[in-house]
N, C-alpha and C. Protein backbone atom coordinates (compact mmCIF):
# COMPACT_ATOMS: atom_id res chain seq x y z
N UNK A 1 67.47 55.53 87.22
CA UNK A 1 67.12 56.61 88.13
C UNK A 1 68.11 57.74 87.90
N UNK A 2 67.77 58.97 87.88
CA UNK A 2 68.34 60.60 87.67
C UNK A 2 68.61 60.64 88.68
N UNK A 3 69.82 60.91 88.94
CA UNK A 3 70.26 61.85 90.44
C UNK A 3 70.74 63.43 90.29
N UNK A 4 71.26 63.78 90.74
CA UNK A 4 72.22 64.93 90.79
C UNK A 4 72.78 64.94 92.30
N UNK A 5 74.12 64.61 91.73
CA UNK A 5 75.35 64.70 92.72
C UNK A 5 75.65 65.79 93.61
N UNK A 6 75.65 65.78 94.65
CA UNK A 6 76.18 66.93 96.04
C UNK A 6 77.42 66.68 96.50
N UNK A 7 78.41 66.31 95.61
CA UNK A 7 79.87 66.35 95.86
C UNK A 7 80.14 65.11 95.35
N UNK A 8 81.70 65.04 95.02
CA UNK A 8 81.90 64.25 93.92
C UNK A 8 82.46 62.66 94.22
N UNK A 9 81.86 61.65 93.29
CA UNK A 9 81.77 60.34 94.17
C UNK A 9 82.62 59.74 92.88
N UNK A 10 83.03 58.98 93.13
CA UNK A 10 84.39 58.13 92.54
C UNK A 10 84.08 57.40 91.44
N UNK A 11 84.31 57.43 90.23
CA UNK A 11 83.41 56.31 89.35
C UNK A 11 82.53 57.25 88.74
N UNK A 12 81.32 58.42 88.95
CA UNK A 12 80.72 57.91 88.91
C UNK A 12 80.28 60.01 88.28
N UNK A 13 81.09 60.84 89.12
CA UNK A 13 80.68 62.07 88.69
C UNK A 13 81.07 63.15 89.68
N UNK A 14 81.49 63.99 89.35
CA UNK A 14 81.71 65.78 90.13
C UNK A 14 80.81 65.93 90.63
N UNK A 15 80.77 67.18 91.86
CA UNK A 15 79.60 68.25 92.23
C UNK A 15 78.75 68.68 91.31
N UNK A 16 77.18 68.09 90.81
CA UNK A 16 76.36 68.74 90.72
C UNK A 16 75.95 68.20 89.04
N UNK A 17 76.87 67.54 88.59
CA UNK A 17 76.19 66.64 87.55
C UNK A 17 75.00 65.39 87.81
N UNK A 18 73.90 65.45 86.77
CA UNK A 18 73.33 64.50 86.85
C UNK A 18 74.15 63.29 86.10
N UNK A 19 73.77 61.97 86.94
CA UNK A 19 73.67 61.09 85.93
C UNK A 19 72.82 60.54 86.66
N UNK A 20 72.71 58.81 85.72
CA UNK A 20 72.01 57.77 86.19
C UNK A 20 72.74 56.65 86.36
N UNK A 21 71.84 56.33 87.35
CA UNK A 21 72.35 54.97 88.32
C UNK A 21 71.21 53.90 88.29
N UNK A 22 71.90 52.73 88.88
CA UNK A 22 70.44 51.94 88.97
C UNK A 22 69.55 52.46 90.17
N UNK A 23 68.75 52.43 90.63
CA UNK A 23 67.85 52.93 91.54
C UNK A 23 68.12 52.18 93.11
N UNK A 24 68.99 51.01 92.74
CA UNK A 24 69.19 50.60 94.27
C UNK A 24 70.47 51.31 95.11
N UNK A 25 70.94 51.55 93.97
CA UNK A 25 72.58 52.25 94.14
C UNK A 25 71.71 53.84 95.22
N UNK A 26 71.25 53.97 93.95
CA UNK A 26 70.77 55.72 94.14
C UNK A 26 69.90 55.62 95.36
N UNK A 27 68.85 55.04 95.91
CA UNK A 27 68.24 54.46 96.81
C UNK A 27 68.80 54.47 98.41
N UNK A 28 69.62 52.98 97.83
CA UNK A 28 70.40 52.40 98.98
C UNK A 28 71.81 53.24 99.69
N UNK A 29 72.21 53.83 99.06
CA UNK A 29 73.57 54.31 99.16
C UNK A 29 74.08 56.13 98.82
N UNK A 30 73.48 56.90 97.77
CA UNK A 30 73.87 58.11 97.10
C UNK A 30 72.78 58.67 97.92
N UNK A 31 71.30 58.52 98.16
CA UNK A 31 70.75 59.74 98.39
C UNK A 31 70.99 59.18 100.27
N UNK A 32 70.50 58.00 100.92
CA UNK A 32 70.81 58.42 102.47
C UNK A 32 71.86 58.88 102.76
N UNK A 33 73.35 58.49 102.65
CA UNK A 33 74.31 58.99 102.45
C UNK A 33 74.66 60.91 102.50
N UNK A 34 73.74 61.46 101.83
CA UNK A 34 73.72 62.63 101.83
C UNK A 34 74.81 63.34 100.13
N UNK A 35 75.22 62.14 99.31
CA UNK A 35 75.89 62.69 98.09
C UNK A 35 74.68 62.54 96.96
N UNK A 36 74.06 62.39 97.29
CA UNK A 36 73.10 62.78 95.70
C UNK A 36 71.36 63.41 96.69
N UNK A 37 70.70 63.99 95.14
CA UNK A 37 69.40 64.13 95.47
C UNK A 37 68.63 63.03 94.23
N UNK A 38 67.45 63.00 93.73
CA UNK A 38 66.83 62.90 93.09
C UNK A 38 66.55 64.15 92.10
N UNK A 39 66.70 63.64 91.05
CA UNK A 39 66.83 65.04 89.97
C UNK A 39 65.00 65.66 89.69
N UNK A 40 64.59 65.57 90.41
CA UNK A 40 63.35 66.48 90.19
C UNK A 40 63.10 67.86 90.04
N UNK A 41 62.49 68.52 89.69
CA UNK A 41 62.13 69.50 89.17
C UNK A 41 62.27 70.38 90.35
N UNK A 42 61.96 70.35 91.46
CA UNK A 42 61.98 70.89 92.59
C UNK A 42 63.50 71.16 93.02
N UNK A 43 64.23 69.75 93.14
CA UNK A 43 65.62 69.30 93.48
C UNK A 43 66.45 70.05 92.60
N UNK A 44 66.23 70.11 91.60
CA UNK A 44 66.81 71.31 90.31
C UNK A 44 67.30 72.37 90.56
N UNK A 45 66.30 73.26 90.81
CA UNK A 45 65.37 74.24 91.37
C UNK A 45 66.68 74.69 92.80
N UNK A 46 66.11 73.89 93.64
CA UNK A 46 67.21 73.90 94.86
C UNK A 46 68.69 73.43 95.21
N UNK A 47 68.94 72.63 93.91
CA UNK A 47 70.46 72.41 94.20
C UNK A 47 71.04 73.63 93.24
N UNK A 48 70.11 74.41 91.94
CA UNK A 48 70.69 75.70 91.48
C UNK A 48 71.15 76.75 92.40
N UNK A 49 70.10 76.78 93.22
CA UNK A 49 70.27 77.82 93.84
C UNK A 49 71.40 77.63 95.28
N UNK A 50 71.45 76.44 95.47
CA UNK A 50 72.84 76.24 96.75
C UNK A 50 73.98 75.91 96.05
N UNK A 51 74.15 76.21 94.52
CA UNK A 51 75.40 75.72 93.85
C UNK A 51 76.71 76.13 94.55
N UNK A 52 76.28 77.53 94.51
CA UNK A 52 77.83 78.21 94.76
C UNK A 52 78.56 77.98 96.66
N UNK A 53 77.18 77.55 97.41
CA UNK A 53 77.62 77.59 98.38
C UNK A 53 78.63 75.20 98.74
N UNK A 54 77.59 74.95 97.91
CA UNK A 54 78.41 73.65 97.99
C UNK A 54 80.06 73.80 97.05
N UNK A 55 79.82 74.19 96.06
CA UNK A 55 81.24 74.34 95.43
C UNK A 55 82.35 75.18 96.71
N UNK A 56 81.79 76.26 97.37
CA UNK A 56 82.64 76.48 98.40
C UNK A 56 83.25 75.62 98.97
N UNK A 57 82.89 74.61 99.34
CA UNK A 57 82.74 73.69 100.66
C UNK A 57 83.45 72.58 99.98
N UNK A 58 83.47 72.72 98.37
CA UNK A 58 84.22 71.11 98.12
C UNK A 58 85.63 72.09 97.81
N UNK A 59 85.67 73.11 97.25
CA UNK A 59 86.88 74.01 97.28
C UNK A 59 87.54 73.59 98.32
N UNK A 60 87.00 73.95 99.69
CA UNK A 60 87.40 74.20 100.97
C UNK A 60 88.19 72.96 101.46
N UNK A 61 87.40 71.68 101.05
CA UNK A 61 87.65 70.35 101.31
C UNK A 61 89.08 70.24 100.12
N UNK A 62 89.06 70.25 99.39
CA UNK A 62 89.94 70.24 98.47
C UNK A 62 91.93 70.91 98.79
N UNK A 63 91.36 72.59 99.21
CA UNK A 63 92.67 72.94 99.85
C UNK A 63 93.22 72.09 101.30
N UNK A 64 92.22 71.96 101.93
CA UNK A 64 92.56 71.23 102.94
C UNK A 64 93.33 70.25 102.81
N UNK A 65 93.33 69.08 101.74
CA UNK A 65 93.81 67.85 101.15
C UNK A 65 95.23 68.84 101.00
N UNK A 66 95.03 69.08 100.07
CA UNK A 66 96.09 69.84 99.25
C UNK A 66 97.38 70.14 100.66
N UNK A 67 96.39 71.05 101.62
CA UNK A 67 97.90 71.46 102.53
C UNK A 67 98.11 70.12 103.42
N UNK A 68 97.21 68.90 103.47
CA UNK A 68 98.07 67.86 104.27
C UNK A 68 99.15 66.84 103.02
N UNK A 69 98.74 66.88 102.24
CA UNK A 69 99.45 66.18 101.13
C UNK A 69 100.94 66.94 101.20
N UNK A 70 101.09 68.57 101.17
CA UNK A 70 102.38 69.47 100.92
C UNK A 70 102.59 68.96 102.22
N UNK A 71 102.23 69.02 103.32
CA UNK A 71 103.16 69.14 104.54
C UNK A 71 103.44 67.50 104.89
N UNK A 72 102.76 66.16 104.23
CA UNK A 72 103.27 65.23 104.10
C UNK A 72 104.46 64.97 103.25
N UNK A 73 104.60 65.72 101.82
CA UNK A 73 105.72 64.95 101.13
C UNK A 73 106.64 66.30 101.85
N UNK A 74 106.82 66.93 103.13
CA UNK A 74 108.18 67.50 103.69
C UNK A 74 108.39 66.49 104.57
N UNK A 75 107.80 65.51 105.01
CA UNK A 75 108.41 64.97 105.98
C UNK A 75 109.36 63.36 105.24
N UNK A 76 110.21 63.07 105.91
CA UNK A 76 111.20 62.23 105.82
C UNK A 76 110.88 60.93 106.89
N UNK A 77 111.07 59.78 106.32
CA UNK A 77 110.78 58.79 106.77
C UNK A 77 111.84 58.02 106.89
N UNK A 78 112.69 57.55 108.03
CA UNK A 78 113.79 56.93 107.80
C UNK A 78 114.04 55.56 108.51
């Protein structure tokens, strides 16, 4: 089964690459979930056109990490 990824899952692929999975994976877990679609022609079509606004959003998610990670390694544990 073709998916294309809506943010990036461990193992397996980044924002917005297709790959393939077995179909129970993709099924059971990637598309209810809300991290994959089904790579159809349609799904194509519409994850082109919301690219830039999901890449925002994993950006966004990303700095966020980023400033709890910096303001974790200031703190001292004794």
């Amino acid at each position: 089964m073709q998916i294309i990824l809506l943010e990036k899952v461990q193992n397996l692929g980044d924002l917005g690459e297709k790959v393939n999975v077995k179909p129970g994976f993709g099924r059971n877990f990637l598309i209810p979930t809300g991290k994959a679609v089904p790579a159809t022609a349609a799904n194509v079509e519409a994850f082109e056109a919301r690219r830039a606004e999901l890449e925002k959003v994993a950006a966004e998610k990303m700095a966020a990490a980023q400033a709890r990670a910096d303001k974790l390694a200031e703190l001292s544990v004794t």
